[in-house]
Protein backbone atom coordinates (compact mmCIF):
# COMPACT_ATOMS: atom_id res chain seq x y z
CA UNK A 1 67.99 171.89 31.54
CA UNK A 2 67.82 169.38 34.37
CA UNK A 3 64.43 167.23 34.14
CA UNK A 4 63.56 167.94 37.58
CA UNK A 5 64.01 172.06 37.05
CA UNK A 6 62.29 171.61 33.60
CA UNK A 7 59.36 170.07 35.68
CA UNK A 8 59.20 172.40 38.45
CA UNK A 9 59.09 175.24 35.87
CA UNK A 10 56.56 173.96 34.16
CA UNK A 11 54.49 173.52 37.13
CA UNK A 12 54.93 176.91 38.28
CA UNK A 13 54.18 178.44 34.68
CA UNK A 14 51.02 176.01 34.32
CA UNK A 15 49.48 176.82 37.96
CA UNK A 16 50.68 181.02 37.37
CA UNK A 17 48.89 180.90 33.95
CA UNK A 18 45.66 179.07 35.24
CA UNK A 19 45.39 180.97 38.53
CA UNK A 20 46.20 184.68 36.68
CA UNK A 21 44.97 184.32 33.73
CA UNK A 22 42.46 181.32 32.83
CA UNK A 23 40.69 181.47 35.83
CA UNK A 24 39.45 184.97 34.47
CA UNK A 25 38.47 183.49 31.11
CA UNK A 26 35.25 182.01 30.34
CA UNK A 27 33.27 181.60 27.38
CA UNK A 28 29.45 181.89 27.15
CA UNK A 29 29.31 182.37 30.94
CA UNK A 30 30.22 179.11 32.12
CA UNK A 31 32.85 177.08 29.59
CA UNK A 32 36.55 177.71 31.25
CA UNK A 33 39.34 176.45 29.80
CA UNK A 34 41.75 174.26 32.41
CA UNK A 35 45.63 173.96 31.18
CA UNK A 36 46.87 172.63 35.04
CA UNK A 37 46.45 169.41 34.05
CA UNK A 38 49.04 169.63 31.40
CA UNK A 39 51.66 169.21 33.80
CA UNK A 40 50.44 165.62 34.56
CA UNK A 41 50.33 164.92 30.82
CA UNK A 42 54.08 165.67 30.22
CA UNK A 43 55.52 163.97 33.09
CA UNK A 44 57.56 161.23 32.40
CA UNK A 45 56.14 158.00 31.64
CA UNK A 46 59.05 156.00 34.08
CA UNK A 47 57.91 159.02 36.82
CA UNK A 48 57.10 156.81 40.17
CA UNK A 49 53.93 156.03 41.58
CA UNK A 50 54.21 157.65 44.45
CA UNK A 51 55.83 161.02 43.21
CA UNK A 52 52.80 161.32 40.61
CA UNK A 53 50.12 160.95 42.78
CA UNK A 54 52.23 163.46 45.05
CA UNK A 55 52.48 165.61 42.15
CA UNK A 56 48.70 165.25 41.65
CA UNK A 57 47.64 166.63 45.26
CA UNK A 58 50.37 169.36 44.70
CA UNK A 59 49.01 170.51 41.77
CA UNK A 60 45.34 170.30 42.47
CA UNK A 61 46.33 171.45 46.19
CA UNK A 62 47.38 174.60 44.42
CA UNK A 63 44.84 175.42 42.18
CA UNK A 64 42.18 174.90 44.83
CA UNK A 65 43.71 176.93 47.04
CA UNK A 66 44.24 180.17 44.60
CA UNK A 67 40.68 179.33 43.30
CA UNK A 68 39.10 179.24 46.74
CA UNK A 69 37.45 175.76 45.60
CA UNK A 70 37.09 173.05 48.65
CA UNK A 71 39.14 169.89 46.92
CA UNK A 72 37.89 169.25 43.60
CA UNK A 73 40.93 170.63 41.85
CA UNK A 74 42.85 168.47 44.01
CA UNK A 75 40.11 165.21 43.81
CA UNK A 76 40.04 165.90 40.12
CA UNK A 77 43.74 165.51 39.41
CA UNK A 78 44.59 163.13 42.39
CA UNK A 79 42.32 160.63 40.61
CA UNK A 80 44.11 161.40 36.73
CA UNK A 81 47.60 161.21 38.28
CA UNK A 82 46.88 157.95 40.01
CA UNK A 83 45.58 156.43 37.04
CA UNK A 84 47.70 158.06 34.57
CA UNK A 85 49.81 154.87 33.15
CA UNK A 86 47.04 152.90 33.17
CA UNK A 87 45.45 155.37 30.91
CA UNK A 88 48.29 155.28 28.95
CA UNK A 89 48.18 151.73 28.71
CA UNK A 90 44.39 151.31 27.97
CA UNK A 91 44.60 154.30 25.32
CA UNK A 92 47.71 154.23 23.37
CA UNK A 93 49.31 150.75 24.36
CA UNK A 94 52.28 151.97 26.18
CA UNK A 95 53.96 150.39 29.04
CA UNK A 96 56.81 152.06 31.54
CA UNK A 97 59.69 149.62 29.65
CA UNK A 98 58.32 150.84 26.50
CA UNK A 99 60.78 153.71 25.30
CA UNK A 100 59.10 157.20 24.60
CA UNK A 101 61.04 160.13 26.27
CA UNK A 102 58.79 162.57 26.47
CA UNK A 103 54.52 162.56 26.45
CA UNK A 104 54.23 165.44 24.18
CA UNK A 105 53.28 165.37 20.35
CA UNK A 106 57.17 165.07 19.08
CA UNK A 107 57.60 161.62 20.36
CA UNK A 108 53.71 160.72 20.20
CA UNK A 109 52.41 162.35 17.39
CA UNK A 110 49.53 165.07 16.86
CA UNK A 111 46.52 162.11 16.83
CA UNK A 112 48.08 159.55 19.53
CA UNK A 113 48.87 163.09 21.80
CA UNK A 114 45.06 164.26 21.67
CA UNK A 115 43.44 160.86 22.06
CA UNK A 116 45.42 160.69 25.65
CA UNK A 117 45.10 164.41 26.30
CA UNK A 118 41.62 163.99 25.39
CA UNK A 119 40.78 161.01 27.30
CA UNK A 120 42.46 162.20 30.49
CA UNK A 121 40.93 165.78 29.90
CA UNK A 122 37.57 164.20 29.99
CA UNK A 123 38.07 161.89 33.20
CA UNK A 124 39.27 165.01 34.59
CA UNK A 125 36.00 167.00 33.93
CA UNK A 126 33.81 164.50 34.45
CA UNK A 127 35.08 164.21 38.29
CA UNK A 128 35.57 167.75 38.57
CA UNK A 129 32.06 169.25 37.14
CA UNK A 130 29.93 166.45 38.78
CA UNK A 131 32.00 167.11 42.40
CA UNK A 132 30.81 170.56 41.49
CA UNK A 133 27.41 170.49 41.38
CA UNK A 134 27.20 166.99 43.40
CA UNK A 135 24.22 166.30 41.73
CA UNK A 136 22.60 164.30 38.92
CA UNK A 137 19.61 166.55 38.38
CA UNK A 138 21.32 168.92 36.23
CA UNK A 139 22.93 165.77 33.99
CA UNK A 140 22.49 167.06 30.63
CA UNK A 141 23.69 170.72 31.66
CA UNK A 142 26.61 169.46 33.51
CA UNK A 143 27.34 166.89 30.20
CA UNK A 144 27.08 169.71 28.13
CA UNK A 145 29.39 171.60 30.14
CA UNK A 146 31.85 169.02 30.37
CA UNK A 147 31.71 168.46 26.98
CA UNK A 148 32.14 171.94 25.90
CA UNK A 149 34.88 172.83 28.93
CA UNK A 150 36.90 169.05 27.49
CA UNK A 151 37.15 170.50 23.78
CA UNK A 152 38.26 174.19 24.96
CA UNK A 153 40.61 173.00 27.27
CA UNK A 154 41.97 170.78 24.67
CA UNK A 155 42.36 173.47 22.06
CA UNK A 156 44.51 175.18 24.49
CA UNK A 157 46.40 172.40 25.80
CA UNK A 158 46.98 171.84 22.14
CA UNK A 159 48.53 175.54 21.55
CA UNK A 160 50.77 175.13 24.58
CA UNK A 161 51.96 172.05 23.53
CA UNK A 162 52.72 173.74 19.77
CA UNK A 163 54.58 176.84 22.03
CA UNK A 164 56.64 174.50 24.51
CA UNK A 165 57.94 171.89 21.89
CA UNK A 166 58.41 174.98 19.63
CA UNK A 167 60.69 176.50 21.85
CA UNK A 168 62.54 173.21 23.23
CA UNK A 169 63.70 171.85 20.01
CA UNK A 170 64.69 175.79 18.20
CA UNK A 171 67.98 175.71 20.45
């Protein structure tokens, strides 16, 4: 499949199955599990500057706008999209000439995939809880739920990853 189809399905399956379905879940009233931002996490690590942070608004743009939120979505996941490679550099020492074609646990394994996922999951959170609440008052509730929201979302993240890969490398 064409990498720019591949990506556009992707999107639309990631932002269908977080507005429809995940936006409905939550866990001890208040821990929801966010799988949008697995479409910045697979992109192509040569993907331009410019078209991620596009990507970014687009995304977050979308999930706002289905969830009725006022720009944190799209804050949230401008921010990780603009500092995506960096991240990548910073957590697992990869550059854009290094050669990895795809961001997923085939070509980066299970423990290199979850420190990035994790560590962009958590900037994620961070901006989008405190943006949230826009206070500091409620720090250790808003920790707690960022904590709690980082390791759900990752264990889905994690699953989809397991389903997608599954499926790309059975044909």
């Amino acid at each position: 499949m064409n990498n720019n189809l591949l990506q556009l399905v992707r999107f639309l399956i990631l932002v269908a199955t977080q507005i429809l379905v995940l936006n409905k879940v939550q866990f001890a009233g208040y821990i929801n599990p966010y799988i949008y931002i697995l479409f910045i996490l697979l992109l192509p690590l040569r993907t331009p500057p410019l078209v991620m942070i596009i990507l970014g608004f687009l995304l977050g743009f979308a999930i706002d706008m289905f969830s009725g939120m006022m720009g944190i979505h799209t804050f949230s996941t401008l921010f990780v999209a603009y500092f995506r490679n960096r991240i990548i550099k910073l957590v697992l020492g990869i550059g854009p000439d290094d050669f990895i074609s795809d961001m997923g646990i085939r070509d980066l394994g299970i423990t290199r995939f979850l420190y990035y996922a994790g560590f962009i999951t958590l900037i994620h959170h961070i901006l989008l809880f405190y943006l949230e609440v826009f206070s500091f008052r409620q720090s250790g509730d808003t920790l707690l739920r960022i904590l709690l929201n980082t390791m759900v979302s990752l264990v889905f993240i994690f699953i989809a990853m397991i389903l997608f890969e599954r499926k790309r490398y059975e044909t």
